[in-house]
N, C-alpha and C. Protein backbone atom coordinates (compact mmCIF):
# COMPACT_ATOMS: atom_id res chain seq x y z
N UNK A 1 129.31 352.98 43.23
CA UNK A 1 128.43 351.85 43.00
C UNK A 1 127.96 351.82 41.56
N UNK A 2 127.86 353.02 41.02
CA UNK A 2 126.90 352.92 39.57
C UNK A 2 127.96 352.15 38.73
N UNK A 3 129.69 352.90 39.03
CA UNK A 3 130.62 352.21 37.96
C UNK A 3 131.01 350.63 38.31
N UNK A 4 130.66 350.51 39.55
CA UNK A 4 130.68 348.83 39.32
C UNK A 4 129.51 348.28 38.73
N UNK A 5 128.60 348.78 38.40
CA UNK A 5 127.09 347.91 38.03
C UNK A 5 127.44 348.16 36.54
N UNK A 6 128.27 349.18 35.87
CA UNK A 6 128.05 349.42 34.39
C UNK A 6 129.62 348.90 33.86
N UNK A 7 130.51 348.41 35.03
CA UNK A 7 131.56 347.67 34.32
C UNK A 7 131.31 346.18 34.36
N UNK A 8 129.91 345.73 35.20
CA UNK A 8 129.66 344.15 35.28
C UNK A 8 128.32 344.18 34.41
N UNK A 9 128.02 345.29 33.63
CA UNK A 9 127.00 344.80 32.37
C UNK A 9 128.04 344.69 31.29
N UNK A 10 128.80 345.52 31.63
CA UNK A 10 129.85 345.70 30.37
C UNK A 10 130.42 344.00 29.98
N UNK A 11 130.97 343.55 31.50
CA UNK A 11 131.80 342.49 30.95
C UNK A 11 130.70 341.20 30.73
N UNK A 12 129.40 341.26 31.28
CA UNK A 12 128.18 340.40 31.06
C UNK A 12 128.10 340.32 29.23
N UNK A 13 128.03 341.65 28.83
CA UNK A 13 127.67 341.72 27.47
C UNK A 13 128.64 341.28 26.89
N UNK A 14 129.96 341.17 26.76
CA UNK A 14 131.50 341.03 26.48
C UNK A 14 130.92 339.43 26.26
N UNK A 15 130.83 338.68 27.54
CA UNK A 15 130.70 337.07 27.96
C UNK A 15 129.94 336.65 27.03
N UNK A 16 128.52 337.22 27.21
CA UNK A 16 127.31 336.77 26.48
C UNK A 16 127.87 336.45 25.04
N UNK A 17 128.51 337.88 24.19
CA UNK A 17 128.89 338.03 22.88
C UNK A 17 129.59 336.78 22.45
N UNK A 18 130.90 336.53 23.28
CA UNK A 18 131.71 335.70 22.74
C UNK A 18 131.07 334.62 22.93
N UNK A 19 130.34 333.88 23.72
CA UNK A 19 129.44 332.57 24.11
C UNK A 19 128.98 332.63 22.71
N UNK A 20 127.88 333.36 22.28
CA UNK A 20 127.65 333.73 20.25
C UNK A 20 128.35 332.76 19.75
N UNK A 21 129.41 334.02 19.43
CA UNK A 21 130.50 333.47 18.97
C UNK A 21 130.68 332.18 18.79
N UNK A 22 131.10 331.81 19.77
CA UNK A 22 131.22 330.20 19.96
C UNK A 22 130.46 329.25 19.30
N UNK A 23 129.29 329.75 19.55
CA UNK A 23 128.25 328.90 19.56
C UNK A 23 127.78 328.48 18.01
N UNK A 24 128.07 329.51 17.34
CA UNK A 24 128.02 329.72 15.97
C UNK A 24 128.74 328.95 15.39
N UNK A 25 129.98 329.19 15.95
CA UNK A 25 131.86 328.42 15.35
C UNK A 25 131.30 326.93 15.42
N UNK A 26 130.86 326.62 16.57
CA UNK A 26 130.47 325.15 16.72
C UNK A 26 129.73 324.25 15.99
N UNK A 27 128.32 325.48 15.67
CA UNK A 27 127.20 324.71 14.86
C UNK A 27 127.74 324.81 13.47
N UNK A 28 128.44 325.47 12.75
CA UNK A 28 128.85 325.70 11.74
C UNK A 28 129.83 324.49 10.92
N UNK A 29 131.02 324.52 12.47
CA UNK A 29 131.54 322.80 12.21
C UNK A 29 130.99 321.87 12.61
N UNK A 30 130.28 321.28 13.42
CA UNK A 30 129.15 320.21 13.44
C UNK A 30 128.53 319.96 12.11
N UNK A 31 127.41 321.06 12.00
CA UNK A 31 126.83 320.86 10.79
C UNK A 31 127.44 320.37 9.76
N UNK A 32 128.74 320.82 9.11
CA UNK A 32 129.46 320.47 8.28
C UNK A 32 129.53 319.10 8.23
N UNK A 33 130.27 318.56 9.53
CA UNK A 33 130.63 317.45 9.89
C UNK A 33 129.66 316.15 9.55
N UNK A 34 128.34 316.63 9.85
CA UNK A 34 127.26 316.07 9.68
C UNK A 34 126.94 315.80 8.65
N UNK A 35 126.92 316.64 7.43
CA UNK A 35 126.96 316.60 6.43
C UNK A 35 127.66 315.16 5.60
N UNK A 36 129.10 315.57 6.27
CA UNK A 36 129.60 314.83 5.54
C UNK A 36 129.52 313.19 5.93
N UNK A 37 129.30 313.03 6.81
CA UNK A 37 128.88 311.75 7.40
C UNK A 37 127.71 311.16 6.51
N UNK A 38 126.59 312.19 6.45
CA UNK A 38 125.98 311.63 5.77
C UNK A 38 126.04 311.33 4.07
N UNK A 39 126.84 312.19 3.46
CA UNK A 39 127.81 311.35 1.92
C UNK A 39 128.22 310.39 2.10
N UNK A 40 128.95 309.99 3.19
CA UNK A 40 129.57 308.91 3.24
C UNK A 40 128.96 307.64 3.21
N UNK A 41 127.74 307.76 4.31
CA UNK A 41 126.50 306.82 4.10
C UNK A 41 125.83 306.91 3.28
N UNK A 42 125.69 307.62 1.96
CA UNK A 42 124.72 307.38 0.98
C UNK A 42 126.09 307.08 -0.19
N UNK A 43 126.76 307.65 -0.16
CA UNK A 43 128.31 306.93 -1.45
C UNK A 43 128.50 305.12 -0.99
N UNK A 44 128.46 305.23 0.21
CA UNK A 44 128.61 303.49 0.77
C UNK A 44 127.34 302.74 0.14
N UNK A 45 126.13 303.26 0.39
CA UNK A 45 124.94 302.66 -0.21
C UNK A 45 124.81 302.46 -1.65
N UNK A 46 125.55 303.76 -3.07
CA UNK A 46 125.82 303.12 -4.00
C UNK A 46 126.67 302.69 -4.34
N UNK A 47 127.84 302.41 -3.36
CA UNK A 47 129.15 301.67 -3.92
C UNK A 47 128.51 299.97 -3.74
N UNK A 48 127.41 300.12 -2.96
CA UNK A 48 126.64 298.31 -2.74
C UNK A 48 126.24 297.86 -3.65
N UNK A 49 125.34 299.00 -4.17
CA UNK A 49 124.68 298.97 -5.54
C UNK A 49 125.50 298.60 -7.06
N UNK A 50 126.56 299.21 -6.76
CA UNK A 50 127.83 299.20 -7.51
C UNK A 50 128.14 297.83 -7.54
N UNK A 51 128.60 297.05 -6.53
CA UNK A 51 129.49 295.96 -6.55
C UNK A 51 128.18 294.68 -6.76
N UNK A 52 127.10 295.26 -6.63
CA UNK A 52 125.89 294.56 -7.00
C UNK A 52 125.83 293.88 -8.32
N UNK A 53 126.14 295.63 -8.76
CA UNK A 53 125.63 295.36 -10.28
C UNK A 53 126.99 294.68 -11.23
N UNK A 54 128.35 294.89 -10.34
CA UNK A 54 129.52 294.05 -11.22
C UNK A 54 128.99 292.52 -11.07
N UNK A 55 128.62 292.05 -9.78
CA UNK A 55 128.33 290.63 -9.49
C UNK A 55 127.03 290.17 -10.30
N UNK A 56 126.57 290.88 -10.38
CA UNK A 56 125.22 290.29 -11.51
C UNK A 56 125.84 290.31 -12.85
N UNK A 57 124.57 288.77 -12.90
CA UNK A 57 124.79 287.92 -14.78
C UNK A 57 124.91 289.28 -16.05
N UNK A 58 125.53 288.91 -17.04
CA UNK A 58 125.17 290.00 -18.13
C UNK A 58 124.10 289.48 -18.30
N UNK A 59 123.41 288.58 -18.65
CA UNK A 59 121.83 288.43 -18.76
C UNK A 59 121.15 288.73 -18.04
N UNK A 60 121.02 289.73 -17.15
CA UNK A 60 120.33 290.16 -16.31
C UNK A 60 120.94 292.20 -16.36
N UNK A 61 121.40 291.92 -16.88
CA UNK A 61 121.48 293.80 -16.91
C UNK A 61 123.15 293.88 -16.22
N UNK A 62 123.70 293.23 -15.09
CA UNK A 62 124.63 293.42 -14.21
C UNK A 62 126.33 292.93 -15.32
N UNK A 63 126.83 293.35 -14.93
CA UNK A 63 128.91 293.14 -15.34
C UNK A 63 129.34 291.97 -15.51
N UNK A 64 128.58 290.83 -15.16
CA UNK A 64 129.01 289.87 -14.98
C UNK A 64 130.48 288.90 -14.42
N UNK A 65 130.50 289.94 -13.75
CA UNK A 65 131.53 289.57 -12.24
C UNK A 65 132.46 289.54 -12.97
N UNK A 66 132.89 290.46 -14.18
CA UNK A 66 134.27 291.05 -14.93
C UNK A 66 134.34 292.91 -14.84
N UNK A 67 133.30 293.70 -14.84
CA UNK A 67 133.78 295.22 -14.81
C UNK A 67 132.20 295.97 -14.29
N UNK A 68 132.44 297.00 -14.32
CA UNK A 68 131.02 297.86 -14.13
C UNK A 68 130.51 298.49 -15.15
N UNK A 69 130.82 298.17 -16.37
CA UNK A 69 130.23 298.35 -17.61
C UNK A 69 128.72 298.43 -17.65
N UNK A 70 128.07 300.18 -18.05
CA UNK A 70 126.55 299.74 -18.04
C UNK A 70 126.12 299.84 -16.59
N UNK A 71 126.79 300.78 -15.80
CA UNK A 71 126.46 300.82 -14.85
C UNK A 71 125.68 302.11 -14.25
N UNK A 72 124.62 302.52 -14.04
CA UNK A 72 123.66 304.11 -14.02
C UNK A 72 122.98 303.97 -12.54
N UNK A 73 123.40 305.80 -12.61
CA UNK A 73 122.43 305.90 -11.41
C UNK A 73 121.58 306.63 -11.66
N UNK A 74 120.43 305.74 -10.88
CA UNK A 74 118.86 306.18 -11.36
C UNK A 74 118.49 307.80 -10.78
N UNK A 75 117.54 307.86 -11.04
CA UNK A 75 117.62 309.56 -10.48
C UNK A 75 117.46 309.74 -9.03
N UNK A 76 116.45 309.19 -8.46
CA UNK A 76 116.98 308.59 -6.55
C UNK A 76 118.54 308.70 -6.18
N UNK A 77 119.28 308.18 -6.87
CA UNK A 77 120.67 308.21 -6.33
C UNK A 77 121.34 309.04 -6.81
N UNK A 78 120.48 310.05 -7.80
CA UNK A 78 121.89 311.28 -8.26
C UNK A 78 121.66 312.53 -7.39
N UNK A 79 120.40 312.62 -6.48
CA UNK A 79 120.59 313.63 -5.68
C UNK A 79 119.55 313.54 -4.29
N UNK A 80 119.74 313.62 -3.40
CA UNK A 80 118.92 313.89 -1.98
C UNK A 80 118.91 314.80 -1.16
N UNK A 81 118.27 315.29 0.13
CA UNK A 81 118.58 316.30 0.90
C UNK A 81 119.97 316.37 1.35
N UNK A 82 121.01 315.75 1.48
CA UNK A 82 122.58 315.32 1.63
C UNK A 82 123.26 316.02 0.77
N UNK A 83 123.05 315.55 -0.86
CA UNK A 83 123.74 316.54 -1.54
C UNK A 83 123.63 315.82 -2.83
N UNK A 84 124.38 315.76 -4.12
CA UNK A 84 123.99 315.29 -4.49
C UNK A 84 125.24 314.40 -5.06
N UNK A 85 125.49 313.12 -6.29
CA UNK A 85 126.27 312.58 -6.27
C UNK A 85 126.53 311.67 -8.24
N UNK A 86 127.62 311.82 -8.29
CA UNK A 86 127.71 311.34 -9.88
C UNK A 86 129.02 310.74 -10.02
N UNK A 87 129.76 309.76 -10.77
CA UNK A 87 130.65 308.87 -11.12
C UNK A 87 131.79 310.52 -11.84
N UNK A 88 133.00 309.56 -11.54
CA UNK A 88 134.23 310.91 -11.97
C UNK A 88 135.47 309.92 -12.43
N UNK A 89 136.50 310.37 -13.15
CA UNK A 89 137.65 309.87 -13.62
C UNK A 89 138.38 309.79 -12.49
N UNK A 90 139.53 308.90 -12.63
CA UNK A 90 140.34 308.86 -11.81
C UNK A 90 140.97 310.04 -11.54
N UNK A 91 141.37 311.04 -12.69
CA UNK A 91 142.09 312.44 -12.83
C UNK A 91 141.18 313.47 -11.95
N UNK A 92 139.58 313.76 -12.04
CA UNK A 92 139.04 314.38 -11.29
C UNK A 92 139.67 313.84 -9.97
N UNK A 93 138.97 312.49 -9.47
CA UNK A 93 138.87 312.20 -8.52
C UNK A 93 140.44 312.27 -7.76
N UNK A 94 141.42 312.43 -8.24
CA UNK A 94 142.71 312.44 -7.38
C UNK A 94 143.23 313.93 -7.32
N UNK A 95 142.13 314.68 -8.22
CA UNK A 95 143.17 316.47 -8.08
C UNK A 95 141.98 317.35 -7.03
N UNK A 96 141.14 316.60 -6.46
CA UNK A 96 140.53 317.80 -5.13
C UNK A 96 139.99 318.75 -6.17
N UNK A 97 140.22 319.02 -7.23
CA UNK A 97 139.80 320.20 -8.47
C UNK A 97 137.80 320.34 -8.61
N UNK A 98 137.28 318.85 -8.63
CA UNK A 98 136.45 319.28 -8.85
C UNK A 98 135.47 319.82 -8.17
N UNK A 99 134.38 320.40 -8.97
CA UNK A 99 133.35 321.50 -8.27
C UNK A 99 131.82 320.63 -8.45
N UNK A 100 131.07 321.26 -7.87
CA UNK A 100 129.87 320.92 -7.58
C UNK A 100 129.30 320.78 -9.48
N UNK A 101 128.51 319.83 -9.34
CA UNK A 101 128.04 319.15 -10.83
C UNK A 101 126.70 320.63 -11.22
N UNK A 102 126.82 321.00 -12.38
CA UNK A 102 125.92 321.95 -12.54
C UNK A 102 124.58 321.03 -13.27
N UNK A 103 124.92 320.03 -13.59
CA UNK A 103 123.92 318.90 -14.49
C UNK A 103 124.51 317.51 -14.00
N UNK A 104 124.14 317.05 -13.25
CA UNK A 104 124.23 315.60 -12.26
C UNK A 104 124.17 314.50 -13.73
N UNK A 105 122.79 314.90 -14.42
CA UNK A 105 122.69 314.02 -15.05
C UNK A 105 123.46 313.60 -16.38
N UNK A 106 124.25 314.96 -16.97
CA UNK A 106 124.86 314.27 -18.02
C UNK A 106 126.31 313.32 -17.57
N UNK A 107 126.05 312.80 -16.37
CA UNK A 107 127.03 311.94 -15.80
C UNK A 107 126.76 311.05 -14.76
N UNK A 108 126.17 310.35 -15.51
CA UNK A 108 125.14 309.07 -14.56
C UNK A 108 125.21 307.59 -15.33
N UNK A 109 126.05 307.59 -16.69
CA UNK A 109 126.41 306.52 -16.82
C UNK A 109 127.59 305.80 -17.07
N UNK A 110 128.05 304.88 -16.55
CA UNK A 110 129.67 304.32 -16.95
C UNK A 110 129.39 303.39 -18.17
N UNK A 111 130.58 304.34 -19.08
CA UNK A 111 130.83 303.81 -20.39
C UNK A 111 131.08 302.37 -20.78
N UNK A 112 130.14 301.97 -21.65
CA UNK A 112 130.94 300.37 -21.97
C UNK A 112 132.11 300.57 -22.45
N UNK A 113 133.13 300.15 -21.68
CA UNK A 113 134.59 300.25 -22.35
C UNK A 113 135.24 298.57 -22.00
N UNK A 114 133.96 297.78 -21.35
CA UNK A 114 134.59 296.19 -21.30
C UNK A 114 136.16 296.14 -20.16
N UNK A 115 136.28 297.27 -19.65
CA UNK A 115 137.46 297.64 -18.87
C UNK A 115 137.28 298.33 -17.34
N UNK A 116 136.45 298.61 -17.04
CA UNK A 116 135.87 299.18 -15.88
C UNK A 116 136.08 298.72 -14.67
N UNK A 117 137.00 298.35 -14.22
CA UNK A 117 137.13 297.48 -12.78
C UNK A 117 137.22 298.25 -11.37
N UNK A 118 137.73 299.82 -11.61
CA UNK A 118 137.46 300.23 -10.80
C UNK A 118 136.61 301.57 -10.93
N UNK A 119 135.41 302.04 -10.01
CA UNK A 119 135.00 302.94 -10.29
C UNK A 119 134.88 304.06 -9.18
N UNK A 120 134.62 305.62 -9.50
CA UNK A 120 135.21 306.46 -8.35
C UNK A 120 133.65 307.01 -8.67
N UNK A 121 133.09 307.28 -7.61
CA UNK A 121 131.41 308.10 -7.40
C UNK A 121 131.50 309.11 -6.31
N UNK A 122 131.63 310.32 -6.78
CA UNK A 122 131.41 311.55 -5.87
C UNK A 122 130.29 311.81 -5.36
N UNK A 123 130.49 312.53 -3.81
CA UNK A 123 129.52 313.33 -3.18
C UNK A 123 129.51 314.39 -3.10
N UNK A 124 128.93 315.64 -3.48
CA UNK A 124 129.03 317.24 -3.01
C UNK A 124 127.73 317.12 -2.04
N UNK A 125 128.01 318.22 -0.54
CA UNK A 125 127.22 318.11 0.09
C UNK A 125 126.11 319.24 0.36
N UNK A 126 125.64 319.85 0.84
CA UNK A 126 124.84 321.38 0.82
C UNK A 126 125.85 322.17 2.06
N UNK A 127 127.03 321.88 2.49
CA UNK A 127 127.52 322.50 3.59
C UNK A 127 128.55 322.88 3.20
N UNK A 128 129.08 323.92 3.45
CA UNK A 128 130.47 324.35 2.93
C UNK A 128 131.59 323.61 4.19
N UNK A 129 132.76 323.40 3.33
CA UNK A 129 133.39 322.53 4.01
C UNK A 129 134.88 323.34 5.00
N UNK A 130 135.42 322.50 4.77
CA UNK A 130 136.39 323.14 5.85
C UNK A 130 137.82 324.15 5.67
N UNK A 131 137.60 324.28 4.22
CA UNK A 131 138.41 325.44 3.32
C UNK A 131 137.00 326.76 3.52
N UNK A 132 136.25 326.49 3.78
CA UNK A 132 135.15 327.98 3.93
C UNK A 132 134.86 328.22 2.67
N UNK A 133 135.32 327.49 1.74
CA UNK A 133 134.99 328.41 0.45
C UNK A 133 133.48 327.18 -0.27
N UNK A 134 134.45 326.20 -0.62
CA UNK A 134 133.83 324.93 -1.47
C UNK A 134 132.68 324.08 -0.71
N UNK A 135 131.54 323.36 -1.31
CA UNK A 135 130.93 322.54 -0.47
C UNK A 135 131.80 321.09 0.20
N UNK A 136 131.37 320.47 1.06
CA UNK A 136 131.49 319.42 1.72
C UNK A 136 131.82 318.63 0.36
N UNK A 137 132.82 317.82 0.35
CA UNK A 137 133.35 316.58 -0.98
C UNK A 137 133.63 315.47 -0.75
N UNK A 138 133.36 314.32 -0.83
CA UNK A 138 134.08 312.83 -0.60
C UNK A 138 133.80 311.92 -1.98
N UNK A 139 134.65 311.04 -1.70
CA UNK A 139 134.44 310.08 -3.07
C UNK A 139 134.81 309.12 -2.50
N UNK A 140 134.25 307.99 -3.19
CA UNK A 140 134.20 306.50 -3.01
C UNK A 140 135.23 305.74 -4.11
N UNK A 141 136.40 304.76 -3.88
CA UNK A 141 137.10 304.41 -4.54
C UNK A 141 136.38 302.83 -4.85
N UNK A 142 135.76 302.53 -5.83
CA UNK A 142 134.75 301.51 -5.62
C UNK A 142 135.46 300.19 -6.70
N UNK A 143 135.82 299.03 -6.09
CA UNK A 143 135.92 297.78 -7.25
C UNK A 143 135.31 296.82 -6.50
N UNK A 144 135.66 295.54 -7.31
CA UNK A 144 134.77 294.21 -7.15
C UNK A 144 134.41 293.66 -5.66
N UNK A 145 135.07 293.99 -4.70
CA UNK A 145 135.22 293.85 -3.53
C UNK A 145 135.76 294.76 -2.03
N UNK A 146 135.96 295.70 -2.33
CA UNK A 146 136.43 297.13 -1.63
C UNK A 146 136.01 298.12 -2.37
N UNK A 147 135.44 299.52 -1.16
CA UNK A 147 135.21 300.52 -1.40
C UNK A 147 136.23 301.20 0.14
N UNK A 148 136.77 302.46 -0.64
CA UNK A 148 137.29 303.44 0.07
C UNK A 148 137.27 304.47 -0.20
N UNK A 149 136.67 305.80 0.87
CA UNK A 149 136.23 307.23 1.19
C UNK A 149 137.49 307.66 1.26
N UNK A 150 137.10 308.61 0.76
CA UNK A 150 138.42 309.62 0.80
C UNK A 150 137.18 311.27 0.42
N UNK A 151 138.08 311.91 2.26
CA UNK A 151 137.22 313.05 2.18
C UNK A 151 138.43 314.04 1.42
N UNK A 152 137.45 314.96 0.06
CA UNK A 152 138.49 316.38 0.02
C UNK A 152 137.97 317.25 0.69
N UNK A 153 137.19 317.27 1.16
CA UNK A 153 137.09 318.68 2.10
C UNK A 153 135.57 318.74 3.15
C-alpha cells in the first residue's frame, strides 16, 4: 500500500509540473500575441494621422494631397505602454534587421524631400517575440490611401 500512495504522489507531482509547464508556454505566447495586436492598433492609428496629414492644405501644416513631407510624431505617438514607435527606410523596413530604437526621437521627422509618397512607421513592442531572442516588430506600409502591416516577428 505505501508504494502505491508514493508512486501516485510521484505521478501527481510529474502532472502538476508539466500543467506549469504549459501554462507558462501559453502565457508567454498569448502575451506576446497581445502585444502585438496592440502595435498594430496604435501603427493603424498613426498611419490615420499619416494619411491625415498628406490630405491636409500646405497652408495648414499638412502635404497637400501630393507627399508626407513635414510629417512628425509628437511625443504621445513615439512611445506608450505597447512599445514604442518611429518612421524607417524602405531598406530597414524590408531586411527584418532592425533593432529596438535606443533614441525614438532622433527619428520622428520625415524629411522634406517634396517626394515622400510612401511612408513605412515601425513598432517595437515590450514582449519578446517569436524568435525568443528580439522584441515583438511590425511596420506599417503607409501612402495616400492604403496602409499595410507586415509583422517581423
Amino acid at each position: 500500500m505505501g508504494q502505491q500512495q508514493l508512486l501516485l504522489i510521484v505521478l501527481a507531482v510529474i502532472i502538476v509540473g508539466l500543467s506549469v509547464v504549459v501554462g507558462f508556454t501559453l502565457f508567454r505566447t498569448n502575451s506576446a500575441n497581445m502585444n502585438r495586436n496592440a502595435i498594430i492598433n496604435d501603427l493603424n492609428n498613426l498611419a490615420s494621422k499619416a494619411q491625415r496629414h498628406y490630405k491636409v492644405s500646405r497652408f495648414l501644416g499638412g502635404g497637400g494631397g501630393t507627399n508626407f513631407d513635414g510629417l512628425q510624431l509628437s511625443p504621445g505617438d513615439q512611445s506608450n505602454n505597447n512599445g514604442e514607435y518611429r518612421f524607417m527606410s524602405l531598406a530597414e523596413a524590408t531586411t527584418k534587421a532592425a533593432s529596438a530604437p535606443v533614441a525614438v526621437e532622433a527619428n520622428t521627422l520625415i524629411p522634406a524631400s517634396s517626394s515622400t509618397t510612401t511612408i513605412y512607421i515601425v513598432g517595437f513592442g515590450t514582449e519578446v517575440g517569436d524568435d525568443n531572442i528580439k522584441l515583438v516588430q511590425v511596420y506599417v506600409t503607409v501612402t495616400s490611401n492604403s496602409v499595410t502591416a507586415s509583422v517581423v516577428n
